[in-house]
N, C-alpha and C. Protein backbone atom coordinates (compact mmCIF):
# COMPACT_ATOMS: atom_id res chain seq x y z
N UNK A 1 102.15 115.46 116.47
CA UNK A 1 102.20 114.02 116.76
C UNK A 1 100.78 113.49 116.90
N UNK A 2 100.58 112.44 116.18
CA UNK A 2 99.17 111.75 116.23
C UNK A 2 99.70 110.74 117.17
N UNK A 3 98.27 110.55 118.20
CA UNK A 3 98.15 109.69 119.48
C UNK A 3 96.82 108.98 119.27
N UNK A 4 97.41 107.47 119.31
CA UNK A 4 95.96 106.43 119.47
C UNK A 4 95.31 105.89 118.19
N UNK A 5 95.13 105.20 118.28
CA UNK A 5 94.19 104.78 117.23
C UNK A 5 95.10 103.52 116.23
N UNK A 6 94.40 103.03 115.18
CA UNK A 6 94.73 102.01 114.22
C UNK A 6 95.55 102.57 113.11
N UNK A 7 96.61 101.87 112.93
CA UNK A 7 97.35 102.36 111.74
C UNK A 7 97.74 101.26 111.03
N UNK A 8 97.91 100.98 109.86
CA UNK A 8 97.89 100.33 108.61
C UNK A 8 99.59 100.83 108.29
N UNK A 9 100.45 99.56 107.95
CA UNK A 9 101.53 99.80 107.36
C UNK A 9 101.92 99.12 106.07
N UNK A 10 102.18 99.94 104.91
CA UNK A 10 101.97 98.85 103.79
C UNK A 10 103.78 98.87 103.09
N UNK A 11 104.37 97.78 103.11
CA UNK A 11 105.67 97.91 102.30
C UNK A 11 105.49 98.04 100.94
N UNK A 12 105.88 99.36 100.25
CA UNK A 12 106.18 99.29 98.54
C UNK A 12 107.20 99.42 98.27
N UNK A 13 107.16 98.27 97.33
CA UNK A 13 108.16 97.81 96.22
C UNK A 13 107.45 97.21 94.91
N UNK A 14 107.75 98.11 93.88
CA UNK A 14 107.20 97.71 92.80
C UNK A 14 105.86 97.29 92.93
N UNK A 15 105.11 98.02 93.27
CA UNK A 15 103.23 98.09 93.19
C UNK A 15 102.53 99.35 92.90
N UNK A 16 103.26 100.11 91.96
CA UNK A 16 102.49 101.36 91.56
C UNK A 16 101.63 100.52 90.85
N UNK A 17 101.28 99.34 89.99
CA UNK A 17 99.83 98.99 89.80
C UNK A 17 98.96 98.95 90.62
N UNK A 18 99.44 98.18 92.16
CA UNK A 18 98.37 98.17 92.86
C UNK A 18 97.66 99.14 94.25
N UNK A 19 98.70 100.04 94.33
CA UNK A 19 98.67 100.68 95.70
C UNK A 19 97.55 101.45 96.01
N UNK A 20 97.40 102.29 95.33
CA UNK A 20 96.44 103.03 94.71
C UNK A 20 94.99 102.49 94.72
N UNK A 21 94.77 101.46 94.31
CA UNK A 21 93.29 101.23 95.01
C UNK A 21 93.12 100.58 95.81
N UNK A 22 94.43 99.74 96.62
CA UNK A 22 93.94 99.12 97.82
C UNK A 22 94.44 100.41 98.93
N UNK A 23 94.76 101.76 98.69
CA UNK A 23 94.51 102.63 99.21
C UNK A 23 93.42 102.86 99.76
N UNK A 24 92.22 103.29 98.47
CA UNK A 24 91.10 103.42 98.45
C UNK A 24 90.11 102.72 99.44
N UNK A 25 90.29 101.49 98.97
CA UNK A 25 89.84 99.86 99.82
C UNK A 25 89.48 100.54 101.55
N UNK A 26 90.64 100.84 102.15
CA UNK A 26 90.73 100.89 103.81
C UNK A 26 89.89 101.77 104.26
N UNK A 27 89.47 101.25 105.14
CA UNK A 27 87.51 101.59 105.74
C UNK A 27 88.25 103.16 107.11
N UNK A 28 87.30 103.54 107.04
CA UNK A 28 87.32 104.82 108.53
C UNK A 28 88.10 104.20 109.39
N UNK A 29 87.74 103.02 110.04
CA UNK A 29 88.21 102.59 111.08
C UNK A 29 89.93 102.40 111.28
N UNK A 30 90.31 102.60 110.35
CA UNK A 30 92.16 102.79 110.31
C UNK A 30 91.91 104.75 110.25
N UNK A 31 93.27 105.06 111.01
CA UNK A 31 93.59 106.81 111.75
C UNK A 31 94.45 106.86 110.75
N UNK A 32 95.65 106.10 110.40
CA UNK A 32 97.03 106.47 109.78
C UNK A 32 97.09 105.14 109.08
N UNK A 33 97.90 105.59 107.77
CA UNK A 33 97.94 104.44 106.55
C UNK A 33 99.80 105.02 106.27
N UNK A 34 100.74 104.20 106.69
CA UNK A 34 102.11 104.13 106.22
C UNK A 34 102.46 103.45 105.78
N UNK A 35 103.32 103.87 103.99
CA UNK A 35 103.92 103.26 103.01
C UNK A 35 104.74 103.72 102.91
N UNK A 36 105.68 102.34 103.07
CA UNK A 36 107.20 102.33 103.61
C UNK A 36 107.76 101.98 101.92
N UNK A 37 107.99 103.32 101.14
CA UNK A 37 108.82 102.79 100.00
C UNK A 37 110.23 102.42 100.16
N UNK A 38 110.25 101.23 99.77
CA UNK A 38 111.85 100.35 100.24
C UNK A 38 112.79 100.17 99.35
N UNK A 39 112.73 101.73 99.05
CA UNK A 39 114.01 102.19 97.48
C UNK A 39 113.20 101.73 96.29
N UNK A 40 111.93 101.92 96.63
CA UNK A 40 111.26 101.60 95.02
C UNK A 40 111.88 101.92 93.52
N UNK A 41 112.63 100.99 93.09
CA UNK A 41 112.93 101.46 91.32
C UNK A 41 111.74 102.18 90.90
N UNK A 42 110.20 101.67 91.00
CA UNK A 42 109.39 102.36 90.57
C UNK A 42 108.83 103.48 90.98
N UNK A 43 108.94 104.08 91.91
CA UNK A 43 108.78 105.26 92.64
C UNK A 43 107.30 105.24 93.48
N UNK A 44 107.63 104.32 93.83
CA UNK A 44 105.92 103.85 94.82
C UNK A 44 105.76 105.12 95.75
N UNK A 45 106.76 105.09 96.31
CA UNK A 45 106.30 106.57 97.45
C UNK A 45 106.06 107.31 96.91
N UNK A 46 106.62 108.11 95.39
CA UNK A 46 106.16 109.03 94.56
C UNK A 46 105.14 109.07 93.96
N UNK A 47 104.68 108.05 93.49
CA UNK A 47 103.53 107.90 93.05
C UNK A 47 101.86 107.79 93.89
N UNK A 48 102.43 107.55 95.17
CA UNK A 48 101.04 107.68 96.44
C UNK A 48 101.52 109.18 97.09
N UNK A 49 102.48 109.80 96.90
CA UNK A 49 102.36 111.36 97.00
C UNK A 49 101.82 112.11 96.12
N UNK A 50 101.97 111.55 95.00
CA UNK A 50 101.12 112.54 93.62
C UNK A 50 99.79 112.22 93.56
N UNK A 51 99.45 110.74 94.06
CA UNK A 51 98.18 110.78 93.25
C UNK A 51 97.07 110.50 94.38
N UNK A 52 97.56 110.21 95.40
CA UNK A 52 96.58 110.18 96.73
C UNK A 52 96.11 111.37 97.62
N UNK A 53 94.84 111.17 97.83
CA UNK A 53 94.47 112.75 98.22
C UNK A 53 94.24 112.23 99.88
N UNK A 54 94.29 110.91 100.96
CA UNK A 54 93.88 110.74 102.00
C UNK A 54 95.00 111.22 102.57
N UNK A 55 94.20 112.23 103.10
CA UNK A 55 95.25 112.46 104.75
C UNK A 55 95.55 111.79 105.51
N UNK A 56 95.32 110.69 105.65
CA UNK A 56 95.40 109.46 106.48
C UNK A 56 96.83 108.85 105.97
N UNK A 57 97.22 109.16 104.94
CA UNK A 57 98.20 108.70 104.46
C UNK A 57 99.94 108.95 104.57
N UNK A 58 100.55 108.30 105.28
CA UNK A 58 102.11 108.70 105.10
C UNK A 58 103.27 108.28 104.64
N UNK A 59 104.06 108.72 103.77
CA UNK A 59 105.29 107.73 102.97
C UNK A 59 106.05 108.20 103.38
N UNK A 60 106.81 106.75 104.13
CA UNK A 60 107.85 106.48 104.54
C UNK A 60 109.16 105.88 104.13
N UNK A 61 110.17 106.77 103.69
CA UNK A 61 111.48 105.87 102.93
C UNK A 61 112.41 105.64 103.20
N UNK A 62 112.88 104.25 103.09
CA UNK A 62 114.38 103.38 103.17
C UNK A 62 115.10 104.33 102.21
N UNK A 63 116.01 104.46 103.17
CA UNK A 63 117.47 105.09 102.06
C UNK A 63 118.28 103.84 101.21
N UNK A 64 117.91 102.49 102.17
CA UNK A 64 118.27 101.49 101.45
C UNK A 64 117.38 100.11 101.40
N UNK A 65 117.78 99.48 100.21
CA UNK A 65 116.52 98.38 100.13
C UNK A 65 116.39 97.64 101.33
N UNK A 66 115.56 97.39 102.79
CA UNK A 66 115.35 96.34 103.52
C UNK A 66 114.95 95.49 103.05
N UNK A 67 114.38 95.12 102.17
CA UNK A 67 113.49 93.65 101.65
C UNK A 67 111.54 94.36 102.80
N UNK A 68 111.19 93.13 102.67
CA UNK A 68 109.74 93.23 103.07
C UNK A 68 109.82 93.28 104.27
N UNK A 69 110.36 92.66 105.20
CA UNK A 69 110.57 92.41 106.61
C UNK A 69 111.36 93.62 107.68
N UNK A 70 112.31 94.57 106.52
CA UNK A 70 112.46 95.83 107.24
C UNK A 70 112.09 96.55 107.19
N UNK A 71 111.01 96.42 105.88
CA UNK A 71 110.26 97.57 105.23
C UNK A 71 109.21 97.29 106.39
N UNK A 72 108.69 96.20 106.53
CA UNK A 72 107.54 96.08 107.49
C UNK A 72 107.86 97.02 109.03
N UNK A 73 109.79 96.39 109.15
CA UNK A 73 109.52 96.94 111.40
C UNK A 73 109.64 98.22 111.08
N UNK A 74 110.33 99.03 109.62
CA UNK A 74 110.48 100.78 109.70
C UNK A 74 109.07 101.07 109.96
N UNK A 75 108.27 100.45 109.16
CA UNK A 75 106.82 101.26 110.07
C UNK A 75 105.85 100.92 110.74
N UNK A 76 106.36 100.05 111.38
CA UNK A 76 105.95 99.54 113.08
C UNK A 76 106.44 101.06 113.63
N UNK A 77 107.90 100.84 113.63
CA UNK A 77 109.06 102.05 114.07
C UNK A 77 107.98 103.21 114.12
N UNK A 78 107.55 103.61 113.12
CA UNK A 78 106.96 105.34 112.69
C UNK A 78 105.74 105.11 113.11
N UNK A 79 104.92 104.26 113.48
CA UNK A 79 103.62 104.07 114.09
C UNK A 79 103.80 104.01 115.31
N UNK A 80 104.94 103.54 116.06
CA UNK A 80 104.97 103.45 117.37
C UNK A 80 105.19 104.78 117.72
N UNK A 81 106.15 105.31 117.21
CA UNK A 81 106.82 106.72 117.69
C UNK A 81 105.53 107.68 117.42
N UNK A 82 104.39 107.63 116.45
CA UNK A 82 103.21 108.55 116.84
C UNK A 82 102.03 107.87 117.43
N UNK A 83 102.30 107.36 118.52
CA UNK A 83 101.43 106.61 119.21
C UNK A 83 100.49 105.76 119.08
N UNK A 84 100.53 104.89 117.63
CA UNK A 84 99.43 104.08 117.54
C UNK A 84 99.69 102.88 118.68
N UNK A 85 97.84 102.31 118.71
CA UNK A 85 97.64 101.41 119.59
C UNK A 85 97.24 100.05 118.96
N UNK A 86 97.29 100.22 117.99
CA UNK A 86 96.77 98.85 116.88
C UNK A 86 97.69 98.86 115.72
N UNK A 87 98.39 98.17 115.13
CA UNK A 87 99.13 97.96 113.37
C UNK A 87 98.81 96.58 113.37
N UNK A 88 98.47 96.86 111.62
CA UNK A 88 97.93 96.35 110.92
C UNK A 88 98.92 96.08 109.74
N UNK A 89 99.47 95.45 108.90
CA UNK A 89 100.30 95.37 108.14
C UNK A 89 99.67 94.21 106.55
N UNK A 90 99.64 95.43 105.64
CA UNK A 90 98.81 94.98 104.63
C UNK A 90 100.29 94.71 103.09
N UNK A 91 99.93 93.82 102.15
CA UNK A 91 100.88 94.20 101.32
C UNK A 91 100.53 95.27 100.25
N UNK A 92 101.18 95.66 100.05
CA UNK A 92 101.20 96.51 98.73
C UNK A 92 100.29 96.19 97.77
N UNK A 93 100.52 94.81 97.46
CA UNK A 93 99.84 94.49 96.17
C UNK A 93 98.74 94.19 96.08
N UNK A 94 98.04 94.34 97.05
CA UNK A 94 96.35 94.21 97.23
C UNK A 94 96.00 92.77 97.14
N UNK A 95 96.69 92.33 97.42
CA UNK A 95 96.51 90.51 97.64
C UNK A 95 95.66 89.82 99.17
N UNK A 96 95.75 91.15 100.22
CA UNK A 96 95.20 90.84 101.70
C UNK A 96 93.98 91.87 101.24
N UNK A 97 92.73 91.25 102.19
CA UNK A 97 91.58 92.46 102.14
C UNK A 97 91.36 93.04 103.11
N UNK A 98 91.34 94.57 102.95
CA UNK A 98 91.80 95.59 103.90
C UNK A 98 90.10 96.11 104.66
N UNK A 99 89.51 95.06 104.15
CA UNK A 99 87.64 95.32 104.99
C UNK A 99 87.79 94.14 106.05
N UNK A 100 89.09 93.20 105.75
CA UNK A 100 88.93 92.56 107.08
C UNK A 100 89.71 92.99 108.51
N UNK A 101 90.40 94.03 108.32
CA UNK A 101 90.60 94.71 109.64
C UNK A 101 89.53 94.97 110.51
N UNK A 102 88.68 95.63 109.92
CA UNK A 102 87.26 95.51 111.54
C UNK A 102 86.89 94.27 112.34
């Protein structure tokens, strides 16, 4: 169990274009990065398990589609339960900039 610190929760759905480098994007100062794939047709969680090497990173999956807004509280949910003290909630599609968390 990880205790403390900033965690980043990102809902995917259909953003294997973008996930992947606004992965990259998020500075030291975030501990834990959770992507809540929300029954991705495209296999977003699969695709940030294959191709992401940050340990910082965890995919999290809906057995069924929530939309954005359940995809968002499931990983509030999984950030709370490993003790983060800060969430941060970014979209998928790299549309928010993830250097303005500091």
């Amino acid at each position: 169990m990880w205790t403390s610190g900033v965690a980043v929760v990102i809902p995917c759905h259909r953003v294997t274009r973008h996930i992947l480098p606004l992965l990259e994007r998020i500075g030291p100062l975030v501990d834990r990065i959770y992507c809540v794939d929300d029954c991705c047709p495209d296999g977003s969680g699969d695709l940030v398990e294959r191709a992401c090497g940050d340990p910082r990173v965890v995919v999290v999956r809906n057995t069924v589609n929530l939309g954005v807004g359940g995809a968002v509280m499931h990983g509030y949910e999984c950030a709370m339960a490993d003790g983060a003290t800060v969430m941060v909630k970014l979209d998928g599609d790299g549309q928010m900039d993830p250097s303005l968390i500091d």
